[in-house]
Protein backbone atom coordinates (compact mmCIF):
# COMPACT_ATOMS: atom_id res chain seq x y z
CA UNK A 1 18.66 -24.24 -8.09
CA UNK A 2 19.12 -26.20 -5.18
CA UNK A 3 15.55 -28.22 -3.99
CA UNK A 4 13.86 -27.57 -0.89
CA UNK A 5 14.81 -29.16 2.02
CA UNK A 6 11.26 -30.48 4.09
CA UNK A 7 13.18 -29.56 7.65
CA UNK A 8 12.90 -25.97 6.93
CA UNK A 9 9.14 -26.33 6.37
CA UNK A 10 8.41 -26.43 9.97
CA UNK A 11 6.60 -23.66 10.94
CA UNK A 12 7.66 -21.78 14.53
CA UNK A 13 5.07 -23.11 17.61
CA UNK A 14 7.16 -19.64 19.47
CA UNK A 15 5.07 -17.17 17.45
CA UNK A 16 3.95 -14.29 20.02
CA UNK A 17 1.07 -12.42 18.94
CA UNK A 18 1.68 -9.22 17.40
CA UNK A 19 -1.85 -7.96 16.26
CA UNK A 20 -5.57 -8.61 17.18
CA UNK A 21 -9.09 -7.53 15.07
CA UNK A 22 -11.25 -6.74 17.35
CA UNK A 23 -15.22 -6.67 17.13
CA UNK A 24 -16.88 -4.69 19.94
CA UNK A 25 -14.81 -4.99 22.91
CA UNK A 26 -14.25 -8.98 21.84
CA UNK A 27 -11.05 -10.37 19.87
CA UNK A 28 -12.13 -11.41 16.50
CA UNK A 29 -8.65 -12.68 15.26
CA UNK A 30 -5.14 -12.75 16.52
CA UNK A 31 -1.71 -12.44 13.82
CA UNK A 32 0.95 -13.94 15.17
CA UNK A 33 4.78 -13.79 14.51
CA UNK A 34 8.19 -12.78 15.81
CA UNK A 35 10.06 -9.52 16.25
CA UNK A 36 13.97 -9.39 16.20
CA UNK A 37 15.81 -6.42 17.94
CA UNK A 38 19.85 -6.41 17.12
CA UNK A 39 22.38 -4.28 17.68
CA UNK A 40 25.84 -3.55 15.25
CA UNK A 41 27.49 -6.51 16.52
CA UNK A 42 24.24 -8.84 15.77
CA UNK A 43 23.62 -8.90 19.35
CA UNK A 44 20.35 -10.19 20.20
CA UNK A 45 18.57 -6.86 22.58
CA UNK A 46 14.87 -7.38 22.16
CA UNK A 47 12.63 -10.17 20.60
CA UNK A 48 9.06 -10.98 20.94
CA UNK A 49 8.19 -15.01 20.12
CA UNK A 50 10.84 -16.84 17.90
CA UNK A 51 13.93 -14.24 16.72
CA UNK A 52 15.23 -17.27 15.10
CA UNK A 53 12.55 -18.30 12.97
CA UNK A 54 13.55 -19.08 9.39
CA UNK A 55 12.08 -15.90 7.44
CA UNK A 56 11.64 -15.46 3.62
CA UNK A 57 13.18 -12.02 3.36
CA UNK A 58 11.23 -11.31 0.02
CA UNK A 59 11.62 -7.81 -1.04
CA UNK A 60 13.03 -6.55 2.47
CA UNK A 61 16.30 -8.07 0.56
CA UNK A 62 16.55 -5.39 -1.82
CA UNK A 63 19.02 -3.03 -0.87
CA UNK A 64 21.28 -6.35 -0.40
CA UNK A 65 20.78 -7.46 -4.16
CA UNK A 66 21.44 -3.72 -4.57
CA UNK A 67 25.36 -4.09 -2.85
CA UNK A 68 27.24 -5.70 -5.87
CA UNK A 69 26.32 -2.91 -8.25
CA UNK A 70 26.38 0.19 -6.15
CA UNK A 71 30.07 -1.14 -4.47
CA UNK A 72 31.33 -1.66 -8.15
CA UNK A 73 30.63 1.63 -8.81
CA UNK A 74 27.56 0.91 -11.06
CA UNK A 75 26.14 4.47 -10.23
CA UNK A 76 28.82 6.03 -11.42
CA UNK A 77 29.20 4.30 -14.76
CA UNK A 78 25.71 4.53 -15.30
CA UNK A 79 24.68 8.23 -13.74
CA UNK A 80 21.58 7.18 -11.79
CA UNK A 81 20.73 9.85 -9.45
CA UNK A 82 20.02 9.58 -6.13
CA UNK A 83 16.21 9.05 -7.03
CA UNK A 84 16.84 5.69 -9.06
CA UNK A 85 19.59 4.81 -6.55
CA UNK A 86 16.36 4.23 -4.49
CA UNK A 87 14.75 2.65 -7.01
CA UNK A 88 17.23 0.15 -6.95
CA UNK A 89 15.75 -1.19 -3.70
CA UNK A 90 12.42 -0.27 -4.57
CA UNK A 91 8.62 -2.17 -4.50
CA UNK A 92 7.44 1.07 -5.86
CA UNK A 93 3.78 1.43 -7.14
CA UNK A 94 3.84 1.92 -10.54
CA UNK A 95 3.28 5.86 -10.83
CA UNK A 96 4.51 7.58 -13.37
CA UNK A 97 7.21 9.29 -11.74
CA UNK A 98 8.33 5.69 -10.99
CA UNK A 99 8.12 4.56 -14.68
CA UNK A 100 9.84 7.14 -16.15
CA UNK A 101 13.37 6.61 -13.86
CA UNK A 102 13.31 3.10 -14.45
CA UNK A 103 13.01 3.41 -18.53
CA UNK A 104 15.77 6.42 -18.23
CA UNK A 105 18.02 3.87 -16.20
CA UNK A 106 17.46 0.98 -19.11
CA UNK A 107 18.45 3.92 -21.77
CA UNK A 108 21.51 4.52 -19.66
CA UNK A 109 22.11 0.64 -20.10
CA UNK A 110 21.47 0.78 -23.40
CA UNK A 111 18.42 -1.36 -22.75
CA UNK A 112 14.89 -1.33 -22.60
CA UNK A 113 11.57 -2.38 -21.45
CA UNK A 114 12.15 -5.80 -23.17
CA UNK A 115 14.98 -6.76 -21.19
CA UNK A 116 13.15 -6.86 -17.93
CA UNK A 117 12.26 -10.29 -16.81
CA UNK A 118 10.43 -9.71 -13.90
CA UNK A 119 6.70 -9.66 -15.51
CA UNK A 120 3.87 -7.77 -15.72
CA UNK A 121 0.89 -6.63 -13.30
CA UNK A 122 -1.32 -4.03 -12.66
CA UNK A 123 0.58 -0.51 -10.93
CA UNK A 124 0.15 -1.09 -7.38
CA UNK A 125 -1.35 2.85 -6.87
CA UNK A 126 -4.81 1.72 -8.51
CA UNK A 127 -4.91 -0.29 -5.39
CA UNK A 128 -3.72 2.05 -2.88
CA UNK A 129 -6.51 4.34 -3.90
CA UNK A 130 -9.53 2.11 -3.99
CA UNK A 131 -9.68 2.02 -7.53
CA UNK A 132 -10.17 -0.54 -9.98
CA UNK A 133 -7.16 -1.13 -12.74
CA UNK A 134 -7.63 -1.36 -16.31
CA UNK A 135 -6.84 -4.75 -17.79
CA UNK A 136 -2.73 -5.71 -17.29
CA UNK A 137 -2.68 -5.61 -21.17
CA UNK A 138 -2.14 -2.06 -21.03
CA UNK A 139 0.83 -2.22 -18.82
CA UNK A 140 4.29 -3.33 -19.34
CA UNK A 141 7.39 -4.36 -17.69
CA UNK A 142 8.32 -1.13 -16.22
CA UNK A 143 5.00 -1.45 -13.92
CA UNK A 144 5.90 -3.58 -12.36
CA UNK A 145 6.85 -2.86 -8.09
CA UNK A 146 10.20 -4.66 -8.96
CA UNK A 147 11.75 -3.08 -12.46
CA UNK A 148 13.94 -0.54 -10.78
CA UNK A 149 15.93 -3.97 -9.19
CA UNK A 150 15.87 -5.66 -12.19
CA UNK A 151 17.02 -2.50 -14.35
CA UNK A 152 20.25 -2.67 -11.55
CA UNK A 153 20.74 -5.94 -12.04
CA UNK A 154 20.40 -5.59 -16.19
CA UNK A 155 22.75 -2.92 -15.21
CA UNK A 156 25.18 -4.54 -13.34
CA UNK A 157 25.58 -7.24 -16.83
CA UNK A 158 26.60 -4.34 -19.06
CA UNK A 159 28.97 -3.01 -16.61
CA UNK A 160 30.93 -6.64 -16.25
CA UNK A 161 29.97 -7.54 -19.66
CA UNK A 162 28.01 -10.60 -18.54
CA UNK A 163 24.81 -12.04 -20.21
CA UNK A 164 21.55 -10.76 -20.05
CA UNK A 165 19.43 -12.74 -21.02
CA UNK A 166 20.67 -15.21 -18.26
CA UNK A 167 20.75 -12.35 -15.46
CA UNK A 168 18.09 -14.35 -13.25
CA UNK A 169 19.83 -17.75 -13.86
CA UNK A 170 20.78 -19.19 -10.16
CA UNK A 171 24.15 -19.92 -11.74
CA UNK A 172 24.58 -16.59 -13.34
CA UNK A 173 27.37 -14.57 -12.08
CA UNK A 174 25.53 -11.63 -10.94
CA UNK A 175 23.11 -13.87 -8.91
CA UNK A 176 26.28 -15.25 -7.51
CA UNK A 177 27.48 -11.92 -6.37
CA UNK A 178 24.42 -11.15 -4.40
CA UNK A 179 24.25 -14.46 -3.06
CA UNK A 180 27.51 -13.55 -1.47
CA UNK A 181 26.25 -9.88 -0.30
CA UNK A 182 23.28 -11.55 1.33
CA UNK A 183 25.82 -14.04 3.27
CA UNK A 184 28.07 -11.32 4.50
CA UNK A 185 25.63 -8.81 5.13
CA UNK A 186 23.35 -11.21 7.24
CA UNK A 187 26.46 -12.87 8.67
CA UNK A 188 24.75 -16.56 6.99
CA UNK A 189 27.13 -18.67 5.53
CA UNK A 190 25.91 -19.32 1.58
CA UNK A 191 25.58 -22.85 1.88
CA UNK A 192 22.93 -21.88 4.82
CA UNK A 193 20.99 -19.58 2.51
CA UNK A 194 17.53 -20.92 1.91
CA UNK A 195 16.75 -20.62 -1.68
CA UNK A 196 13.62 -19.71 -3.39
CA UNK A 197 12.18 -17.76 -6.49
CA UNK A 198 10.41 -14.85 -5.77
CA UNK A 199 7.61 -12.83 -6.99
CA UNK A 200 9.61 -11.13 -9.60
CA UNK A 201 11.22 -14.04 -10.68
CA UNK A 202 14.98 -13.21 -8.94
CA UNK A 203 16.40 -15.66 -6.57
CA UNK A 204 15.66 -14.89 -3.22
CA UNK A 205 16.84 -16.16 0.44
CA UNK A 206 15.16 -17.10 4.06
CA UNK A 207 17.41 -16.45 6.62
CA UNK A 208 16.46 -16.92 10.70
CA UNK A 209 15.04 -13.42 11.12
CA UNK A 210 17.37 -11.59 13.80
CA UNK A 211 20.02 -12.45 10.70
CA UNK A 212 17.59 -10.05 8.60
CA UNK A 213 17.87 -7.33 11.40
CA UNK A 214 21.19 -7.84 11.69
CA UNK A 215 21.37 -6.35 7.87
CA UNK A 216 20.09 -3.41 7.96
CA UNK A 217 22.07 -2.69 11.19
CA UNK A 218 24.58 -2.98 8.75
CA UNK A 219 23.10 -0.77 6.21
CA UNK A 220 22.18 1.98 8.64
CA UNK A 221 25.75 1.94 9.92
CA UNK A 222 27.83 4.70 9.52
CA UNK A 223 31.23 3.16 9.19
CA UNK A 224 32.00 1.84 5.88
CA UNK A 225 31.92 -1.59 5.47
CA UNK A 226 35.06 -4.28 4.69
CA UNK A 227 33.89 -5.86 1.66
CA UNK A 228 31.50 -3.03 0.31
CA UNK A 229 33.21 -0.04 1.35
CA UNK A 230 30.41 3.08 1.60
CA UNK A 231 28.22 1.53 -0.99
CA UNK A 232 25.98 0.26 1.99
CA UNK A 233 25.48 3.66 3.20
CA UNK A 234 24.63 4.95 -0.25
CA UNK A 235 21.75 2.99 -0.68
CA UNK A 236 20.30 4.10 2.80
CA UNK A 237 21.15 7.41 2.17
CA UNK A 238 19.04 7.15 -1.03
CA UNK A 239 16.53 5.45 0.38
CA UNK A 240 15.72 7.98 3.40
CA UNK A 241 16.14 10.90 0.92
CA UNK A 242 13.44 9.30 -1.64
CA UNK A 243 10.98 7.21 0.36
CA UNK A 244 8.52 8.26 -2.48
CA UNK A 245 10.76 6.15 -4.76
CA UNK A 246 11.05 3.03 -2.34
CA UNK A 247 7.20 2.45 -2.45
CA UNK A 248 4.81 5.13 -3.15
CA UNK A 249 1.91 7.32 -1.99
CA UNK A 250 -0.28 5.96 0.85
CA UNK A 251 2.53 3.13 1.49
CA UNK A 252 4.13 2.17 4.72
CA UNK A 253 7.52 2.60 3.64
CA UNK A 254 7.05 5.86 2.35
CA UNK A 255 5.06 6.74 5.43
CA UNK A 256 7.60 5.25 8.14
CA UNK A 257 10.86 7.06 6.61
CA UNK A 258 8.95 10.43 5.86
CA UNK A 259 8.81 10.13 10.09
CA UNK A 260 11.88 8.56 10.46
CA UNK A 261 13.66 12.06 9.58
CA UNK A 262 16.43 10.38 7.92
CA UNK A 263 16.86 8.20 10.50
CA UNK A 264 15.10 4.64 9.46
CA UNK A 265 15.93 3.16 6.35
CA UNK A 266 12.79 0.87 5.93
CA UNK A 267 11.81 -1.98 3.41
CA UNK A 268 8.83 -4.23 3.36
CA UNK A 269 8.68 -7.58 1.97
CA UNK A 270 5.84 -9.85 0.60
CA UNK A 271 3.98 -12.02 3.49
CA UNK A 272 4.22 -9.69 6.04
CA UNK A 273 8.19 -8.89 6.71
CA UNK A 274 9.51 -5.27 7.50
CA UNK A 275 13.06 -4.83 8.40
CA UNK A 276 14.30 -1.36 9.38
CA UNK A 277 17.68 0.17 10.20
CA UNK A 278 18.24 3.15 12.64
CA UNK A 279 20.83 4.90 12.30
CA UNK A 280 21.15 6.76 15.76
CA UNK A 281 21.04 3.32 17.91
CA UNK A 282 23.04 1.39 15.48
CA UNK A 283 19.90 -0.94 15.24
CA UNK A 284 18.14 -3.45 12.97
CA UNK A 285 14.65 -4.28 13.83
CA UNK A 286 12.91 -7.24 11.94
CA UNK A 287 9.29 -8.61 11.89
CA UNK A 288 7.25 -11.45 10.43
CA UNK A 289 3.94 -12.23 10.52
CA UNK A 290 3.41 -15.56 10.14
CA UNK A 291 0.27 -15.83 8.17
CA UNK A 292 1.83 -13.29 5.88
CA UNK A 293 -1.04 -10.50 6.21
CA UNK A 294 0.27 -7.48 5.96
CA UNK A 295 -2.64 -5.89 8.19
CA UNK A 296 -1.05 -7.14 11.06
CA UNK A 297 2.33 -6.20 10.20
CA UNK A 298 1.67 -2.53 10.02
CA UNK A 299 0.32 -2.20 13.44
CA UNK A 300 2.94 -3.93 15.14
CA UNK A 301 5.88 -2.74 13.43
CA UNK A 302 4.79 1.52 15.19
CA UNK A 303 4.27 -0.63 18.01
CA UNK A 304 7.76 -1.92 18.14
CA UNK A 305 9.33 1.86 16.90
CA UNK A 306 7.03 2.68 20.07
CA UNK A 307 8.25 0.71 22.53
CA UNK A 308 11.57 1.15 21.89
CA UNK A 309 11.43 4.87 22.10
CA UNK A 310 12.03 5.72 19.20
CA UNK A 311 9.00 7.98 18.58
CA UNK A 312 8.25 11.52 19.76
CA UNK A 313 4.99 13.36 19.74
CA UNK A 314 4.82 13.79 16.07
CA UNK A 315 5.98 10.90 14.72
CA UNK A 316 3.52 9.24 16.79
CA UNK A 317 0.69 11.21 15.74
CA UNK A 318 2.40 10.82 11.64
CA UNK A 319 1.79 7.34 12.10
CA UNK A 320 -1.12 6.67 14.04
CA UNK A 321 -2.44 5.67 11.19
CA UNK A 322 -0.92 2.66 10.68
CA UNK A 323 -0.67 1.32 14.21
CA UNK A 324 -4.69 1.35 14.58
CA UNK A 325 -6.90 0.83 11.82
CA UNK A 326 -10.86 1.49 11.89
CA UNK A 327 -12.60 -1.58 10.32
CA UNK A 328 -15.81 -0.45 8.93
CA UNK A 329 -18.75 -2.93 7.48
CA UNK A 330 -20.24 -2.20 4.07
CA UNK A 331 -23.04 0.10 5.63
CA UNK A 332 -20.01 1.91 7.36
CA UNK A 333 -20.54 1.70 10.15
CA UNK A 334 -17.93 0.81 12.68
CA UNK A 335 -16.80 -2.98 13.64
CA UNK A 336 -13.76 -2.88 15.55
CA UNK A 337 -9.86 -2.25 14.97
CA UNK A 338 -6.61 -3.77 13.88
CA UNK A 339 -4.26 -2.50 16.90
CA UNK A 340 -0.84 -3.93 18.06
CA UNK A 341 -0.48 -6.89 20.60
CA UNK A 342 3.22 -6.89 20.17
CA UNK A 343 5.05 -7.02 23.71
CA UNK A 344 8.96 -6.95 23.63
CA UNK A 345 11.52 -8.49 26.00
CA UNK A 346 14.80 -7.23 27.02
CA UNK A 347 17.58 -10.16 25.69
CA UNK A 348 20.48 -8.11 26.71
């Protein structure tokens, strides 16, 4: 893999803030970071502190390492439903429902559990709900938020008779199809992709993060796309009709496309980076908070769907929850908030 390169360590002094903690009527911390509004044509519309800044696009890059396998007509070969076809872009949590698709997908590859290289942890639902997990030895593979992605990509060997036990290999010629999905689809040449390993183990990619936006502009689209034909819409579709698959219950994901309607295809990424696609305004939307704490992210990104009217009555009320948070000390009493700060500007 190629090595870092120190000049795209710099971190972004154009960072806007995007949420504030407050304690009593005083601000008690302040997350700062950028928001990137674009429209089909990449256009830059609305931005809040640096839309350029160089953004690891962690798991938000999903449905992009989905593209190769879906366009090749991987679904078909292999019968996923529309349920793993979201899984394929998934972080889910671990629940069983979760489990279950992912080790019926591996069958369908004639695979299993064993194949996955993406590791073990703890199912992220124990968290969700407050409670505390039982050791990681009694988990496996399939637990973990990333399997569904990595049973596509185990997929996508059988179906083009490449190796598997190479699949995450930087070299290996599935990684080398995605790397060229994530070029076209973010409109960054591949010798600008900024390489790194992620969580999971897969190769991931920074991009500047109005690029990101510009993505899932693209996969909200409805026109069919020159290189990937319909397969971009597929995955959206999917992902809009099974939210519950794409994360799980009491996540943001699930929770922003249950009040999307069908019409924001969502995905969250480690450190703090949501990307979402609406379909009616033919719109990506990207954010990233820079100290990577998701508690900051959550508030802002309603904010943004807010302010660029994209919520009614409901939705607003749906998800209240997430755009102002109670903080509560350990006697429970109240604190303060997390609330938004996020203020966009008009670009175009």
């Amino acid at each position: 893999m190629p090595s870092p390169v120190s000049a795209f360590r710099s971190i972004s002094s154009n960072h806007a803030p995007l949420a504030v903690v407050t304690r009593g009527d005083a601000i008690d911390s302040t997350h700062y970071g950028s928001v990137a509004v674009v429209d089909a044509e990449g256009r830059l519309i609305y931005s809040a502190g640096d839309p350029k800044a160089l953004t690891t696009t962690r798991s938000a890059l999903k449905p992009l390492q989905a593209l190769p396998f879906v366009a090749g007509g991987g679904l078909e070969r292999f019968g996923f439903s529309d349920a793993q076809t979201a899984l394929l872009c998934a972080s889910h949590s671990g629940e069983p429902r979760h489990v279950e698709k992912v080790a019926d997908m591996l069958r369908r590859a004639d695979l299993d559990s064993a194949a996955l290289q993406c590791g073990v942890h703890a199912p992220v639902f124990y968290g969700v709900r407050g409670e505390c997990p039982p050791p990681v030895s009694d988990f496996t593979t399939l637990h973990h938020n990333c399997s569904g992605k990595h049973a596509g990509m185990l997929a996508y060997c059988r179906q083009h008779g490449e190796p598997v036990a190479s699949y995450l290999a930087f070299d290996h010629p599935l990684q080398q199809a995605i790397r060229q999905s994530v070029a076209h689809m973010t409109g960054v040449p591949e010798s600008a992709l900024v390489a790194g390993i992620d969580g999971c183990s897969a190769p991931n990619y920074a991009v500047p993060l109005d690029r990101l936006a510009f993505a899932f502009a693209r996969l909200a689209s409805a026109e069919a796309d020159e290189r990937y034909g319909a397969a971009p819409q597929r995955l959206a579709a999917a992902m809009t009709a099974h939210p519950e698959m794409v994360s799980g219950e009491g996540r943001s994901d699930l929770a922003l496309m249950s009040a999307g309607r069908g019409d924001w295809v969502t995905k969250v990424g480690a450190e703090a980076v949501q990307a979402v696609g609406v379909r009616s305004r033919r719109w990506g939307i990207a954010l990233k908070v820079a100290d990577g704490n998701p508690r900051g992210l959550h508030p802002a990104t309603v904010a943004v769907l807010d302010q660029l009217g994209l919520l009614d009555a409901e939705q607003r009320d749906a998800l209240a929850p997430w755009q102002r948070t109670l903080i509560r000390n350990y006697r429970g009493i109240p604190t303060g908030a997390i609330e938004p700060a996020v203020s966009l500007q008009a670009r175009a």
